[in-house]
N, C-alpha and C. Protein backbone atom coordinates (compact mmCIF):
# COMPACT_ATOMS: atom_id res chain seq x y z
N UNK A 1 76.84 75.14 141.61
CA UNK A 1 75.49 74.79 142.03
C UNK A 1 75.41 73.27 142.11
N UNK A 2 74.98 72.80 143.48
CA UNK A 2 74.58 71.49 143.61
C UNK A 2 73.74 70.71 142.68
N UNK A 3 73.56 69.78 142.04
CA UNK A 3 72.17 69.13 141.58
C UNK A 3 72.11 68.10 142.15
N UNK A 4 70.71 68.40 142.91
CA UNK A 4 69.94 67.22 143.73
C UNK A 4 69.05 66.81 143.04
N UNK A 5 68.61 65.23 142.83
CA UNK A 5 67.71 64.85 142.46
C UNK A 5 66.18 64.66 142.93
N UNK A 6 66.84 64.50 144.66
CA UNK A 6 65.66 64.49 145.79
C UNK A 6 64.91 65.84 146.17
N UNK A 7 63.47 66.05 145.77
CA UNK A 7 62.91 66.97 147.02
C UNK A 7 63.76 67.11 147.60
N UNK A 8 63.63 68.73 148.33
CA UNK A 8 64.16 68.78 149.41
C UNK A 8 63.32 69.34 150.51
N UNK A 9 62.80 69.33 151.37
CA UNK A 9 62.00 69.56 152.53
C UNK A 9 62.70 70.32 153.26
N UNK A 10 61.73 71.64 153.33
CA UNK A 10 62.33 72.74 154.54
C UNK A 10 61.71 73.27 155.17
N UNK A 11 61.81 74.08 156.20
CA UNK A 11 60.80 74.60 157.10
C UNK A 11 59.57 75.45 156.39
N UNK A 12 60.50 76.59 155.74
CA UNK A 12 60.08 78.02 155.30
C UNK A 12 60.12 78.80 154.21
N UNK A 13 59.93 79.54 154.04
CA UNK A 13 60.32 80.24 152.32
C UNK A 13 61.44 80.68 152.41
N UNK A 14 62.17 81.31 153.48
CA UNK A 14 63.71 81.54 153.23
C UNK A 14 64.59 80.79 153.76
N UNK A 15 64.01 79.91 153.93
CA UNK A 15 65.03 78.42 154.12
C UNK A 15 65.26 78.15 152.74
N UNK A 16 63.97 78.07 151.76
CA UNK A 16 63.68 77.69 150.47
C UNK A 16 64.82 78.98 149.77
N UNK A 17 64.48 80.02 149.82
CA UNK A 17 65.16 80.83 149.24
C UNK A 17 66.78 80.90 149.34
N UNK A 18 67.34 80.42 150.63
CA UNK A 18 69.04 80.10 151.07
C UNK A 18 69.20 79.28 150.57
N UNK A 19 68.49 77.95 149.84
CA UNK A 19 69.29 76.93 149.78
C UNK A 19 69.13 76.77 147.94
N UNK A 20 68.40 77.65 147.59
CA UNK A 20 68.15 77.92 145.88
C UNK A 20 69.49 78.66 145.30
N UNK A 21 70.26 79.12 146.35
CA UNK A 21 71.58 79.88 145.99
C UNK A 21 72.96 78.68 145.97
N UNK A 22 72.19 77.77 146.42
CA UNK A 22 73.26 76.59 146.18
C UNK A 22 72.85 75.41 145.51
N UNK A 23 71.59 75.17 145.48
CA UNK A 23 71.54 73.55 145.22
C UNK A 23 70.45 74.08 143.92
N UNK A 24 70.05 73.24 143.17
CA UNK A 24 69.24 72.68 141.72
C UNK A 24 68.75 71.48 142.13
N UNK A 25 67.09 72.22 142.82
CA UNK A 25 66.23 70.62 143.29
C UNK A 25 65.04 71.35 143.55
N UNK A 26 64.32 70.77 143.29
CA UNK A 26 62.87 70.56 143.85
C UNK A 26 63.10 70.68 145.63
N UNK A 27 62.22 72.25 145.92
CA UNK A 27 62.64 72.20 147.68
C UNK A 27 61.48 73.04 147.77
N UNK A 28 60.38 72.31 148.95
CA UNK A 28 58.73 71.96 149.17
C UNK A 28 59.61 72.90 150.52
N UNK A 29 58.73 74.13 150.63
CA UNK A 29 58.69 74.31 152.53
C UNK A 29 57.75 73.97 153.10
N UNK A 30 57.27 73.97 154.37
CA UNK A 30 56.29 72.94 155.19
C UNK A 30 55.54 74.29 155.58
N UNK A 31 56.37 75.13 155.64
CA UNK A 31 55.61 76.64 156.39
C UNK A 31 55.29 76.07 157.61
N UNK A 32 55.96 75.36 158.29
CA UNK A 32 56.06 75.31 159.88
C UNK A 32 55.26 74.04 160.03
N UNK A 33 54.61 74.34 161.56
CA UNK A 33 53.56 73.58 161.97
C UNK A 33 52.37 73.00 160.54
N UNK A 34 52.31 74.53 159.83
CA UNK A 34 51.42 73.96 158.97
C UNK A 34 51.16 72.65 158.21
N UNK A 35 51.90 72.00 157.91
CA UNK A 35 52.44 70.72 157.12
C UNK A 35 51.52 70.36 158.13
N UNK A 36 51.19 69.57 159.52
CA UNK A 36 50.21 69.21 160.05
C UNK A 36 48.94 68.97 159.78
N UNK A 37 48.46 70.17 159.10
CA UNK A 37 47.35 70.07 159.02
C UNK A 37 47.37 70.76 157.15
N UNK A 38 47.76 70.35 156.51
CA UNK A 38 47.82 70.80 155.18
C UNK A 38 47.54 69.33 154.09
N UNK A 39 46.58 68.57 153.58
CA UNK A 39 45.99 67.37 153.38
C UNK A 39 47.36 67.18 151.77
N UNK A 40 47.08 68.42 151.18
CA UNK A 40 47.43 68.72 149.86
C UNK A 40 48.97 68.51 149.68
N UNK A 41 49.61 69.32 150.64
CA UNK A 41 51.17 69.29 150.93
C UNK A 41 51.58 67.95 151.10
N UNK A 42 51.46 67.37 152.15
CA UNK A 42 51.68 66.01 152.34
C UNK A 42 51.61 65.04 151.20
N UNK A 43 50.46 65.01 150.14
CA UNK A 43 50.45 64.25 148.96
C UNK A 43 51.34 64.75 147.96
N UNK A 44 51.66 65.82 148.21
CA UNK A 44 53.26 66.26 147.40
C UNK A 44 54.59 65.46 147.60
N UNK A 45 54.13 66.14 148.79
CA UNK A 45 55.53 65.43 149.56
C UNK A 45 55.88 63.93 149.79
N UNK A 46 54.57 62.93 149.58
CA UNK A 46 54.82 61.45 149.46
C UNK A 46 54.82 61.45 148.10
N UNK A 47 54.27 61.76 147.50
CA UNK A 47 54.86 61.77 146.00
C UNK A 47 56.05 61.76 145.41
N UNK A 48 57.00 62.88 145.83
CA UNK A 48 58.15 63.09 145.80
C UNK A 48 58.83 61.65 146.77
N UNK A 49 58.56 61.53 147.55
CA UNK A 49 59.05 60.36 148.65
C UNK A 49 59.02 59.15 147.98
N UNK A 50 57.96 58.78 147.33
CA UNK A 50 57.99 57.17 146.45
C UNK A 50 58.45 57.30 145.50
N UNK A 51 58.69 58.59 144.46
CA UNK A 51 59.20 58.60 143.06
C UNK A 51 60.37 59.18 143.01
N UNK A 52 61.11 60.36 143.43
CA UNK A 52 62.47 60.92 143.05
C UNK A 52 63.19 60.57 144.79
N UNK A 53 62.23 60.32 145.65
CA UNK A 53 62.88 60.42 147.23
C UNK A 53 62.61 62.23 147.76
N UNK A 54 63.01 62.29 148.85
CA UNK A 54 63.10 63.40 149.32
C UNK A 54 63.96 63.29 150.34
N UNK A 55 64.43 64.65 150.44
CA UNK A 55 65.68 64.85 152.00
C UNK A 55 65.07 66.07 152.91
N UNK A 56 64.98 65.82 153.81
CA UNK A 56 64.36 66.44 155.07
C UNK A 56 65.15 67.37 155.68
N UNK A 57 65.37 68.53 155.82
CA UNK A 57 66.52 69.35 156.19
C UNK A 57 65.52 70.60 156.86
N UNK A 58 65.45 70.50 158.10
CA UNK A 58 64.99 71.47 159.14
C UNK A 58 65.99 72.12 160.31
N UNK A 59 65.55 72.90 160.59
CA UNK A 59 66.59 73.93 161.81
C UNK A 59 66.89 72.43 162.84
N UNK A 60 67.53 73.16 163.51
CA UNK A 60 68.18 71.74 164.83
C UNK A 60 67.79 72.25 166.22
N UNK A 61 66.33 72.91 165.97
CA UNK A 61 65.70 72.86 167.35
C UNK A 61 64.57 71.83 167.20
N UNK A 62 63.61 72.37 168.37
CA UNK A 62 62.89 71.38 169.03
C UNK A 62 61.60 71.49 167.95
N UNK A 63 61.69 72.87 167.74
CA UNK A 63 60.31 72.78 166.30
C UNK A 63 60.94 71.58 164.89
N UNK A 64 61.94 71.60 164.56
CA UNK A 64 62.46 71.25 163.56
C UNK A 64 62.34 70.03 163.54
N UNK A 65 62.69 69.47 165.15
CA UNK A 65 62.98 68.12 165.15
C UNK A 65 61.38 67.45 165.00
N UNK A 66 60.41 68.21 165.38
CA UNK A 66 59.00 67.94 165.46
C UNK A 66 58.66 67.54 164.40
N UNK A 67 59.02 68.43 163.45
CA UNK A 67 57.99 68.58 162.15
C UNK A 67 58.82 67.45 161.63
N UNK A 68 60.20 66.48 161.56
CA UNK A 68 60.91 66.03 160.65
C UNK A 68 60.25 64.72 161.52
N UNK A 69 60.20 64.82 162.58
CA UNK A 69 59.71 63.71 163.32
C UNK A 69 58.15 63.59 162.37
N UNK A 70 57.46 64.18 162.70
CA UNK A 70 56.14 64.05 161.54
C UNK A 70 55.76 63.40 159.84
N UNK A 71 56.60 64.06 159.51
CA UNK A 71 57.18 63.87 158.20
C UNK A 71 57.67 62.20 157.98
N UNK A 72 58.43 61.86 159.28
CA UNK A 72 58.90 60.21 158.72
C UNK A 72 58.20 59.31 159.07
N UNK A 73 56.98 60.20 160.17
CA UNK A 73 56.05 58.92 160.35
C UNK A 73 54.51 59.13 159.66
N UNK A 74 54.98 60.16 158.64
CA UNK A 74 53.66 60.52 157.71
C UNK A 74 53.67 59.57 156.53
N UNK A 75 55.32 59.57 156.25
CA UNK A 75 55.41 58.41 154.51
C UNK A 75 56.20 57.66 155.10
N UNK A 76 55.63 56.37 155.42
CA UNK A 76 56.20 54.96 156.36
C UNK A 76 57.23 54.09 155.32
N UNK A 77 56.39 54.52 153.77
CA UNK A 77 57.57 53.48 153.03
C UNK A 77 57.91 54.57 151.88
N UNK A 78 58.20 55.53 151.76
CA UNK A 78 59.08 56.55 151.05
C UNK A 78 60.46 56.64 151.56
N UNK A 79 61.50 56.87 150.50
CA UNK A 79 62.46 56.80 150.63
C UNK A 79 63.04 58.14 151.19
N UNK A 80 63.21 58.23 152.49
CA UNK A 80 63.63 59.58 152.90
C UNK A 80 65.31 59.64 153.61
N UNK A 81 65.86 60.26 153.22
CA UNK A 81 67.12 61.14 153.69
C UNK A 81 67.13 62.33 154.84
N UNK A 82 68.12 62.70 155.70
CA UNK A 82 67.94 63.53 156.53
C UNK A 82 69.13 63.93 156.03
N UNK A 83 68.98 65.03 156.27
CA UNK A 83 70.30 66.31 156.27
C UNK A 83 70.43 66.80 157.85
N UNK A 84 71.48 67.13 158.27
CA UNK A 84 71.34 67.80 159.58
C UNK A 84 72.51 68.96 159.47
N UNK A 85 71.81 70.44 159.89
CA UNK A 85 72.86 71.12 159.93
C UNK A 85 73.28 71.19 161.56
N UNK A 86 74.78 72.03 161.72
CA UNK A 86 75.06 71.91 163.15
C UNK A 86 74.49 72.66 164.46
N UNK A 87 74.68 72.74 165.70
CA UNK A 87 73.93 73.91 166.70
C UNK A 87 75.32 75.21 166.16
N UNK A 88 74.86 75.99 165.81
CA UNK A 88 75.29 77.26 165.75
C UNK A 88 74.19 78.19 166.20
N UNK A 89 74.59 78.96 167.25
CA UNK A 89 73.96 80.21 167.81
C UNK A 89 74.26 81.23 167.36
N UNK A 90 73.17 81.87 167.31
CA UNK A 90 72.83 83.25 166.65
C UNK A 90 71.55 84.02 166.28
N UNK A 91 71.88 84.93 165.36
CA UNK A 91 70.22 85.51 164.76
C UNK A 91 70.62 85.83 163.69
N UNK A 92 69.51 85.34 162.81
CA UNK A 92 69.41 85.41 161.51
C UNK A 92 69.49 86.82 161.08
N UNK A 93 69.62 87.39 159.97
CA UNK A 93 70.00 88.68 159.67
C UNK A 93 68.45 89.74 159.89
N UNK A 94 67.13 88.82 159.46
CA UNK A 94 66.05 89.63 159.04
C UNK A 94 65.07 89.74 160.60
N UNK A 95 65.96 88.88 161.72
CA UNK A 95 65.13 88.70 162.57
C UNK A 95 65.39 89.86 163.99
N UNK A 96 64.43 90.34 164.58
CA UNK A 96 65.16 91.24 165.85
C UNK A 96 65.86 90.43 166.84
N UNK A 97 65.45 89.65 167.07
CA UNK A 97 66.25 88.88 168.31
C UNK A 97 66.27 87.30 167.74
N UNK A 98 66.86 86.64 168.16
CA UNK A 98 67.25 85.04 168.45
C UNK A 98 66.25 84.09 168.30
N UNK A 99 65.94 83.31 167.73
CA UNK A 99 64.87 82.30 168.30
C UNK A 99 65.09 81.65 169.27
N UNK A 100 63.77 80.95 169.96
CA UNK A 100 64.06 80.71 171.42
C UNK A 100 64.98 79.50 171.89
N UNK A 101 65.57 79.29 171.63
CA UNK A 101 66.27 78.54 171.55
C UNK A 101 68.10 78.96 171.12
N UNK A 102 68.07 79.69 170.78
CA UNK A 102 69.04 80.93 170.15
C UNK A 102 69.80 80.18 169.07
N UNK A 103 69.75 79.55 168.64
CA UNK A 103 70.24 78.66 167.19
C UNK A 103 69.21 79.12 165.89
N UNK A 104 70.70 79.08 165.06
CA UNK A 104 70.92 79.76 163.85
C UNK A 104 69.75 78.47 163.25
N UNK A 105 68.65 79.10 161.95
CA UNK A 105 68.04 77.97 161.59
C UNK A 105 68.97 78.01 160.11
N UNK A 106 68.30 76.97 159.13
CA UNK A 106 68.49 76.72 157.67
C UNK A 106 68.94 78.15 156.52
N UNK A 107 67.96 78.77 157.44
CA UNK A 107 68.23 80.09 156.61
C UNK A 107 69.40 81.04 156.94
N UNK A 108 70.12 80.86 158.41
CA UNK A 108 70.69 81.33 158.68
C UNK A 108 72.28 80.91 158.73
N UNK A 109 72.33 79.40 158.07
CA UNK A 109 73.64 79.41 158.12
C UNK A 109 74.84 79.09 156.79
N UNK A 110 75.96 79.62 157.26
CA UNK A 110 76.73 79.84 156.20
C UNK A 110 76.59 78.85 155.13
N UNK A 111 77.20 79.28 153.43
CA UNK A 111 76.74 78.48 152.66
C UNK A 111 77.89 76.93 152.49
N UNK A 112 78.91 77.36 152.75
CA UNK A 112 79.87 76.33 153.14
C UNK A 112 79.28 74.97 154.07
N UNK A 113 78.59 75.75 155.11
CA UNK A 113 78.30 74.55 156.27
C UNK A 113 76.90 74.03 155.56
N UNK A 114 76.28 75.12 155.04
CA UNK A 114 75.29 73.56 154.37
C UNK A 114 76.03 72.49 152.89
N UNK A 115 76.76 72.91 152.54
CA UNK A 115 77.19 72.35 151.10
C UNK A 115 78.18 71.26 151.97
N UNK A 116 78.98 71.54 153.14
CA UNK A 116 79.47 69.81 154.48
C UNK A 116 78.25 69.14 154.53
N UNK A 117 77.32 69.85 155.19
CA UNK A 117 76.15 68.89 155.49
C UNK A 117 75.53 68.51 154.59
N UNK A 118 75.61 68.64 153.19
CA UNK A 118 74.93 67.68 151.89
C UNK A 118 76.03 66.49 152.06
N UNK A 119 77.81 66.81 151.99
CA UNK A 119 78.69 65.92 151.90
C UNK A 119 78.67 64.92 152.62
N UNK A 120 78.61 65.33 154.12
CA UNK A 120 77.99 64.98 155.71
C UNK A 120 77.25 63.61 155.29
N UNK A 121 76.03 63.95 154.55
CA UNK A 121 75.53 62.77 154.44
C UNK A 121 75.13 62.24 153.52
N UNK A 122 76.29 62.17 152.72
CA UNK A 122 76.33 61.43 151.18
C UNK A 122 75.65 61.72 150.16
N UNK A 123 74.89 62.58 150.34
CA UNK A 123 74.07 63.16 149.40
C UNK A 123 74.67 63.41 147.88
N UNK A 124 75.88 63.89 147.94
CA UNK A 124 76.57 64.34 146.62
C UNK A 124 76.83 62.94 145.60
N UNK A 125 77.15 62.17 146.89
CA UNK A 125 77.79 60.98 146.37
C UNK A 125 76.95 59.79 145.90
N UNK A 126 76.72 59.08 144.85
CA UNK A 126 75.69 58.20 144.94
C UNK A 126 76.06 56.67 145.49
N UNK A 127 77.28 56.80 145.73
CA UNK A 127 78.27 55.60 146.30
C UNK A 127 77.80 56.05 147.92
N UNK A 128 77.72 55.04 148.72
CA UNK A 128 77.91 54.97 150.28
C UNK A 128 78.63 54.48 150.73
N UNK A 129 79.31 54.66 151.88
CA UNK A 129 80.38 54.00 152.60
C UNK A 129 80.14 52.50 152.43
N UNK A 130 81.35 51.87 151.86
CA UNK A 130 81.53 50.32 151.81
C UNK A 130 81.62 49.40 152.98
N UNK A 131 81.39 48.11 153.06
CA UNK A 131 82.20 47.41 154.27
C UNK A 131 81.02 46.89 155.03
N UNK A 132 80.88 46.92 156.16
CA UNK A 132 79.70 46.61 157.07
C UNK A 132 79.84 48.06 157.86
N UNK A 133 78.04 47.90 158.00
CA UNK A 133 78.13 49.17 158.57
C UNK A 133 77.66 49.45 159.81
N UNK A 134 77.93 50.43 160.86
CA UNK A 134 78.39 50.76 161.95
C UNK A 134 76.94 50.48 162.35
N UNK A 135 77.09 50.12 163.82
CA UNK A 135 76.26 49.24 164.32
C UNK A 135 75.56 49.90 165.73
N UNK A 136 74.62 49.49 166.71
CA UNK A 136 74.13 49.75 167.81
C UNK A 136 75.19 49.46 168.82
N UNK A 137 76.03 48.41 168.19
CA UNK A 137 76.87 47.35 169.09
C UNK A 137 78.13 48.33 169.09
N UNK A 138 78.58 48.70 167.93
CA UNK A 138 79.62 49.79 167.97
C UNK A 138 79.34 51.20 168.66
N UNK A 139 77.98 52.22 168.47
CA UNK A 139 77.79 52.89 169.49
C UNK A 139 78.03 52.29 170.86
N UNK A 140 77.20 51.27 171.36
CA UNK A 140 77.81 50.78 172.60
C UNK A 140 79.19 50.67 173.17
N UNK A 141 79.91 49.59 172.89
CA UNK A 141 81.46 49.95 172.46
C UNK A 141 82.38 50.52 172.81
N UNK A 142 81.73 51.86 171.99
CA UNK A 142 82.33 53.21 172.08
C UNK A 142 81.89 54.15 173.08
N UNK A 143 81.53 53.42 173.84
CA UNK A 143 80.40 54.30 175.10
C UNK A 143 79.41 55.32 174.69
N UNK A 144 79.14 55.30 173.49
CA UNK A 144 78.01 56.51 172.92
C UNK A 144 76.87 55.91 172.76
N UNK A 145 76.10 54.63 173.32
CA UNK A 145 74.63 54.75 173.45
C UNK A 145 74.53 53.46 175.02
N UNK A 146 73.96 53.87 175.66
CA UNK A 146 72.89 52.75 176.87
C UNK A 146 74.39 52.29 178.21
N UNK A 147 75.24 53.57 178.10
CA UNK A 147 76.16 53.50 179.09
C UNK A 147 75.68 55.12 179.84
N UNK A 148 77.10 54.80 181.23
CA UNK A 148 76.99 56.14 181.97
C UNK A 148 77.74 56.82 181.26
N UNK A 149 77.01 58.59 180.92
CA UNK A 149 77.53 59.03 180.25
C UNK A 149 77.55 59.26 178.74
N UNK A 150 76.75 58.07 178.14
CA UNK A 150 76.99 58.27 176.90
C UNK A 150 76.03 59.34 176.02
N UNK A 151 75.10 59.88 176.57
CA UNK A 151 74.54 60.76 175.88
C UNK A 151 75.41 62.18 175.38
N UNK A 152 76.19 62.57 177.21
CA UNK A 152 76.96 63.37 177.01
C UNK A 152 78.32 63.24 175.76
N UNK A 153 79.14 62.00 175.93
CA UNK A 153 79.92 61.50 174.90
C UNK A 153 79.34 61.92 173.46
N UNK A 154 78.15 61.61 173.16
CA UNK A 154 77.49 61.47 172.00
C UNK A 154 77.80 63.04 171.70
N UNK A 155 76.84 63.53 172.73
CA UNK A 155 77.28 65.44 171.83
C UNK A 155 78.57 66.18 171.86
N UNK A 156 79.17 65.63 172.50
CA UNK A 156 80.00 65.89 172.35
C UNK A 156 81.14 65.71 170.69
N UNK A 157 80.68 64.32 170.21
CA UNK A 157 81.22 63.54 169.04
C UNK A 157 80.75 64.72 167.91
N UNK A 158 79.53 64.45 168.24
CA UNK A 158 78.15 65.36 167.39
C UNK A 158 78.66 66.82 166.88
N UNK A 159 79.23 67.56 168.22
CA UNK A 159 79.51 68.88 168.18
C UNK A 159 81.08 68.80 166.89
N UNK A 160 81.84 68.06 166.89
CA UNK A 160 83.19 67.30 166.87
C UNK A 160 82.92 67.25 165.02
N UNK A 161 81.97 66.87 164.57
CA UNK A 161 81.73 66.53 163.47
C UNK A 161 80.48 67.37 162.92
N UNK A 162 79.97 68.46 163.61
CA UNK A 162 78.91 69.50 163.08
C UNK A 162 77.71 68.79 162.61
N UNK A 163 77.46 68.05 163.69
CA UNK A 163 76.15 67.76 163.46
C UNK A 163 75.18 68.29 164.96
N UNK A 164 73.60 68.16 164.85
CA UNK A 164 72.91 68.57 165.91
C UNK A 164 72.87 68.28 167.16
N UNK A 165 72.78 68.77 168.14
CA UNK A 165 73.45 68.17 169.61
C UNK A 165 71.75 67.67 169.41
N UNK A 166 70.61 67.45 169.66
CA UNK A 166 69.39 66.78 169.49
C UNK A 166 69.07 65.46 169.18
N UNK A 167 69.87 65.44 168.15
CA UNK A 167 69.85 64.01 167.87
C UNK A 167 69.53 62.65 168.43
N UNK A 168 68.89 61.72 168.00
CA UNK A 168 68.76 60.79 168.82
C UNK A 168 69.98 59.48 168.55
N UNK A 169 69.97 58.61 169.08
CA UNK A 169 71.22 57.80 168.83
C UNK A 169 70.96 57.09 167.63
N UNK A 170 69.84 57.07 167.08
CA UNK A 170 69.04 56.08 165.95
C UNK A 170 69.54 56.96 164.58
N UNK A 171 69.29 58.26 165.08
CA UNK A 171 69.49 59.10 163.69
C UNK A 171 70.97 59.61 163.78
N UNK A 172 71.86 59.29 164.67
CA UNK A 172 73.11 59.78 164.80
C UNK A 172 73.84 58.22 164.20
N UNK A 173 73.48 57.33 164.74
CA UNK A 173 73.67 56.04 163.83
C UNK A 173 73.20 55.98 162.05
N UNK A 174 72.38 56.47 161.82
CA UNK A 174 71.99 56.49 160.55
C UNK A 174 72.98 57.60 159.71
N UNK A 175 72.90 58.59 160.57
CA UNK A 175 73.85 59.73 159.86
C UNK A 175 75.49 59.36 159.60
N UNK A 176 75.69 58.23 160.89
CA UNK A 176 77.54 57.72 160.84
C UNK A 176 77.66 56.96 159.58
N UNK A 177 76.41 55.95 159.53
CA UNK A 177 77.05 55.15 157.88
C UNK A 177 76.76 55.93 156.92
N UNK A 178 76.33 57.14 156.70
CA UNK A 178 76.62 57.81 155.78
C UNK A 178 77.89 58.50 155.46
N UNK A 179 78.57 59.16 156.54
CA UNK A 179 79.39 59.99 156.55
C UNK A 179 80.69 58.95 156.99
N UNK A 180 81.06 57.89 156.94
CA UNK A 180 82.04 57.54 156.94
C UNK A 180 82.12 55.51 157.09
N UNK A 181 83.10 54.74 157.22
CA UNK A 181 82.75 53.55 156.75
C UNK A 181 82.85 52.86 158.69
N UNK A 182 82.71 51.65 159.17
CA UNK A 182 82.58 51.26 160.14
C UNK A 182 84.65 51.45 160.44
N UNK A 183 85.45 51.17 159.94
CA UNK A 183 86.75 51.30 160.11
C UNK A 183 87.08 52.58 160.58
N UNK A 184 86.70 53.68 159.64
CA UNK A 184 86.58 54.61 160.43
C UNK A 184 86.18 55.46 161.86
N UNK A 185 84.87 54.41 161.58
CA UNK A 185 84.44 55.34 163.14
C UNK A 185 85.06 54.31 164.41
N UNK A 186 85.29 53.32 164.03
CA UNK A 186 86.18 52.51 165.31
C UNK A 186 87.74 53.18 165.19
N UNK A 187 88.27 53.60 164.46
CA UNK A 187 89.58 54.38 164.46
C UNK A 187 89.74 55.67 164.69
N UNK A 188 88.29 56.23 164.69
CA UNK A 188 87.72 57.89 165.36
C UNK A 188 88.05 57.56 166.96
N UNK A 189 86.92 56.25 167.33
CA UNK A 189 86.40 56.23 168.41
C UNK A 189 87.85 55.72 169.36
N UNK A 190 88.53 54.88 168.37
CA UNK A 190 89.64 54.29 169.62
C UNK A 190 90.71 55.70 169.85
N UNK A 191 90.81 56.49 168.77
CA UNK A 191 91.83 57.49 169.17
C UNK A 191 90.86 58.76 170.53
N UNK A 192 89.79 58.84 169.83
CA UNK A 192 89.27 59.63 170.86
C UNK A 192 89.25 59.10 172.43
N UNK A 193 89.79 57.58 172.59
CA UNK A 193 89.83 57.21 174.15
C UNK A 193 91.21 57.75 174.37
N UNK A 194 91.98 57.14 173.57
CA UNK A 194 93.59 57.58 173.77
C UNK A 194 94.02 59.18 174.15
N UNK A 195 92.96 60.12 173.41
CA UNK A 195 93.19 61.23 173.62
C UNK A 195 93.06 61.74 175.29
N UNK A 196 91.70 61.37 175.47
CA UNK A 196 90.96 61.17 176.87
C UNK A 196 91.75 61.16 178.31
């Protein structure tokens, strides 16, 4: 069993309930859209954000990305973390068909791939990648942000390392200095031309 110190922020109750089979933390669900309009929740949830932190871990669709989008511009100076799990398609076990989008949410995916995606993004670790860290200038660079092409490049990387094809380049930058040091991802990025 994991022990997290941070909240953890999730969509739903069996998001809440999948991830109680692995981790030892404080984990708030939003019950969807609701978090929107819920006055009470939110003062939880910045609570947790200024005093222990919290980590934000929603499905990797377009609802998910909404509500996490909400969430970081609800507590402007709380200390928040993102988790991202990967696009895996499918249907959850309890559901008749797919969500629209046909990706597997929080609740639905294996327990291995969420216990990468705590590792993914340093979460376990209270050490972070050393050195200077990976830059706008290095996405550039590497042709993965404000070139032809580079969006595609990007999900591609994304898919490569199980993270969300959604992503924006801001939070795919934020997620790289977690998950590895600037040496690295220039020694990812130069072999991935060579491969090319």
């Amino acid at each position: 069993m994991l022990q997290i110190k941070q909240a953890i922020i999730v969509e739903g109750k069996y998001d809440k309930i999948k991830l109680s089979s692995i981790v030892k933390a404080v984990i708030i669900p939003t019950h969807g859209f609701r978090i929107f309009k819920d006055a009470e929740m939110m003062e939880l949830i910045r609570h947790y954000a200024h005093t222990t932190g919290i980590i934000i871990l929603t499905d990797s669709d377009r609802a998910g990305f909404r509500i996490r989008s909400y969430l970081k511009g609800a507590i402007p100076n709380g200390n928040i973390r993102n988790l991202y799990i990967p696009d895996v398609f499918g249907k959850e076990k309890r559901k008749e068909k797919p969500s629209a989008e046909g990706k597997l949410g929080v609740e639905g995916m294996d327990v291995r791939v969420l216990r990468e995606a705590f590792e993914k993004a340093g979460i376990l670790s209270e050490e972070q990648p050393s050195g200077a860290p990976i830059t706008k200038t290095d996405l550039y660079l590497a042709g993965l942000n404000g070139t032809e092409h580079s969006a595609q490049r990007r999900r591609i990387l994304q898919q490569k390392l199980g993270l969300p094809s959604m992503l924006s380049s801001a939070a795919f930058l934020e997620i790289l200095n977690s998950m590895m040091t600037r040496e690295d991802f220039l020694a990812m990025t130069e072999n991935a031309e060579e491969e090319a």
